[in-house]
C-alpha atoms as a PDB file:
ATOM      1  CA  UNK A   1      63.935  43.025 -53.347  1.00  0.00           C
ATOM      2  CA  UNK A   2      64.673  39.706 -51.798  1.00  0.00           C
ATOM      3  CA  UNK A   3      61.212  39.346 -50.361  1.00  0.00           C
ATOM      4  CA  UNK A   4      59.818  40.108 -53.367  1.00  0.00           C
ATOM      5  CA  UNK A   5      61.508  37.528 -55.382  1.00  0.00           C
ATOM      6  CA  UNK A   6      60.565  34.921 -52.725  1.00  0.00           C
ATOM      7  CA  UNK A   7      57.037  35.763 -53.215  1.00  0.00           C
ATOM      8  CA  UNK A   8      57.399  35.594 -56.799  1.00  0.00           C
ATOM      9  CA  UNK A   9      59.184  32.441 -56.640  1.00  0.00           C
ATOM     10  CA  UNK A  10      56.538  31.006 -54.447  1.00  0.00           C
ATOM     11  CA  UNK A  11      54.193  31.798 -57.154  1.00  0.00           C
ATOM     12  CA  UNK A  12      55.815  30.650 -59.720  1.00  0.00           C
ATOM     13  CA  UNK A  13      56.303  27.141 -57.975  1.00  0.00           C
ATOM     14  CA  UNK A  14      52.234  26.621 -57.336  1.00  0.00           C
ATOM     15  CA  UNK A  15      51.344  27.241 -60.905  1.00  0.00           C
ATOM     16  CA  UNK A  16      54.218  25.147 -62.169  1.00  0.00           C
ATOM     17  CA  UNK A  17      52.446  22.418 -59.645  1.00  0.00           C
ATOM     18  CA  UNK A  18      49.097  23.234 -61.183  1.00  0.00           C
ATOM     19  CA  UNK A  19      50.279  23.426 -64.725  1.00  0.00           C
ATOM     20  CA  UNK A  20      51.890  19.727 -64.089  1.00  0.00           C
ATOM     21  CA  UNK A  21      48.606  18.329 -62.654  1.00  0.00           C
ATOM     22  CA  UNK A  22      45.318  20.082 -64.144  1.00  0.00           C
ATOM     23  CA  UNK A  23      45.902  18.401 -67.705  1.00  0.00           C
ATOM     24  CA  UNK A  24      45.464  14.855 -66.271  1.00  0.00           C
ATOM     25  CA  UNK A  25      43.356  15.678 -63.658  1.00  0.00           C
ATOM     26  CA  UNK A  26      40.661  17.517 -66.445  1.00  0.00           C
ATOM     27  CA  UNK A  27      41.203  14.640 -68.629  1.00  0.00           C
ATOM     28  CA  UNK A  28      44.181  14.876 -71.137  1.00  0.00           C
ATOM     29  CA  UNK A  29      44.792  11.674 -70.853  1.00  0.00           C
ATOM     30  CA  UNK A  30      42.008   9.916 -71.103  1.00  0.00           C
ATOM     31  CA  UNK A  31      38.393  10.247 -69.135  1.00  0.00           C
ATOM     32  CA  UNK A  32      38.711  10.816 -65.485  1.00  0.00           C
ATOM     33  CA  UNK A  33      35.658  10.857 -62.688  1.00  0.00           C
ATOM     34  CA  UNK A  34      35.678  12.505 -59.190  1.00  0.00           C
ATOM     35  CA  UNK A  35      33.196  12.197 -56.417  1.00  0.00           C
ATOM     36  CA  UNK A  36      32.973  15.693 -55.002  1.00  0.00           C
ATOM     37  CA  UNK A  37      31.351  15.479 -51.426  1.00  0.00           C
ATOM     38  CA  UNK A  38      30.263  19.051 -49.772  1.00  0.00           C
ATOM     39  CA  UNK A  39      30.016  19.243 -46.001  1.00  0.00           C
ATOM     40  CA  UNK A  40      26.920  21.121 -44.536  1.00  0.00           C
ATOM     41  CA  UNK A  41      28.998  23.431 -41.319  1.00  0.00           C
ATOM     42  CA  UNK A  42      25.760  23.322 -39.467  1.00  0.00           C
ATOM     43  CA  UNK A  43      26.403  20.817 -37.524  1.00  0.00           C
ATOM     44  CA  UNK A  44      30.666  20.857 -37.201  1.00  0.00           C
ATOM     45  CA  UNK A  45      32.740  17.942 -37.039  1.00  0.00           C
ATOM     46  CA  UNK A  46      36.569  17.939 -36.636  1.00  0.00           C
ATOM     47  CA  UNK A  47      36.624  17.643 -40.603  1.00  0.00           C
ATOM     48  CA  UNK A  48      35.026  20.929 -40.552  1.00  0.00           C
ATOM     49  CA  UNK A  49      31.162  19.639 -41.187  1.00  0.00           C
ATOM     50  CA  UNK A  50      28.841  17.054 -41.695  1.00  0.00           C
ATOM     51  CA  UNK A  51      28.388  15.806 -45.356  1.00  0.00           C
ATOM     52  CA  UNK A  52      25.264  16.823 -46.537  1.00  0.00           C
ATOM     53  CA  UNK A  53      25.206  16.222 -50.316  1.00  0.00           C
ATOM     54  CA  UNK A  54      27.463  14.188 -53.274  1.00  0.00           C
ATOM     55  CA  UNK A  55      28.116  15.119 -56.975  1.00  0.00           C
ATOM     56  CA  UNK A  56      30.193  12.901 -59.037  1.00  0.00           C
ATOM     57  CA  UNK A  57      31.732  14.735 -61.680  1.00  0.00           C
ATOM     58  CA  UNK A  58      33.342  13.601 -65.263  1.00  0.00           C
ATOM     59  CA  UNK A  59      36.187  15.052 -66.915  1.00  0.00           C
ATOM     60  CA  UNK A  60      37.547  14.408 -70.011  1.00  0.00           C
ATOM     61  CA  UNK A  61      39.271  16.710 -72.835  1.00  0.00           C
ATOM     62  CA  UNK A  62      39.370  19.631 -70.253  1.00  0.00           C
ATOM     63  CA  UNK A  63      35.384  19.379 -70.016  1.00  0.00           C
ATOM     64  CA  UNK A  64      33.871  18.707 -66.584  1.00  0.00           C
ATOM     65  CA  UNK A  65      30.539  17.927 -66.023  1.00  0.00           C
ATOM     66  CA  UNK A  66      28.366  16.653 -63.554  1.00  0.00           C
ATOM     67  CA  UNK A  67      27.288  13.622 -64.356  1.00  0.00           C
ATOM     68  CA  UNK A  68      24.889  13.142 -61.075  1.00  0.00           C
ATOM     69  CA  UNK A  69      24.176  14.398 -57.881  1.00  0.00           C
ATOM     70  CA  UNK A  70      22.636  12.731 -54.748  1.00  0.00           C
ATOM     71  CA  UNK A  71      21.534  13.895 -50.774  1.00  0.00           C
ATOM     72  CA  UNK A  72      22.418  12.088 -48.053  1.00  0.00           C
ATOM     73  CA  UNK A  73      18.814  11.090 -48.153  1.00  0.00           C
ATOM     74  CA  UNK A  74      18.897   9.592 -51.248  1.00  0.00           C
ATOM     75  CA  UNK A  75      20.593   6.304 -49.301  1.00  0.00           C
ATOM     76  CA  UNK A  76      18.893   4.145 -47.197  1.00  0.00           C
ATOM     77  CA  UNK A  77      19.790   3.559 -43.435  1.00  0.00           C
ATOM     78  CA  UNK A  78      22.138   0.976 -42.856  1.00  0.00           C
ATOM     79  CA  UNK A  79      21.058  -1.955 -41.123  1.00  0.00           C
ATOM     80  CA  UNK A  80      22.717  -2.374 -37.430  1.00  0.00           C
END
């Protein structure tokens, strides 16, 4: 019994956390943007990956959207 009211209680605590942050994250409060990068594990990096792509993302009233979405190629080198 106890370690299933530990588990239950552990539950409990992470969707109290999410139920605290996902309304201001998605917007409740007013219009929020994230930039969303996704790492490419073909060539691994201590992070896990290289980034490969980048999607900025809007959210506001419990909408998201993406709002664009770029490549790594889509910047130019940088200069040395």
């Amino acid at each position: 019994m106890r370690g299933s009211v530990t588990q239950a209680a552990t539950a409990v605590g992470a969707l109290h956390g999410a139920s605290v942050l996902l309304p201001t994250m998605l917007g409740g409060e007013g219009p929020r943007s994230y930039v969303l990068a996704m790492q490419n594990n073909a060539e691994l990096r201590s992070s896990g990956g290289i980034i490969g792509s980048i999607a900025l993302l809007h959210a506001e009233n419990g909408r998201v959207t993406l709002q664009r979405q770029a490549s790594t190629r889509d910047f130019p080198p940088l200069d040395t």
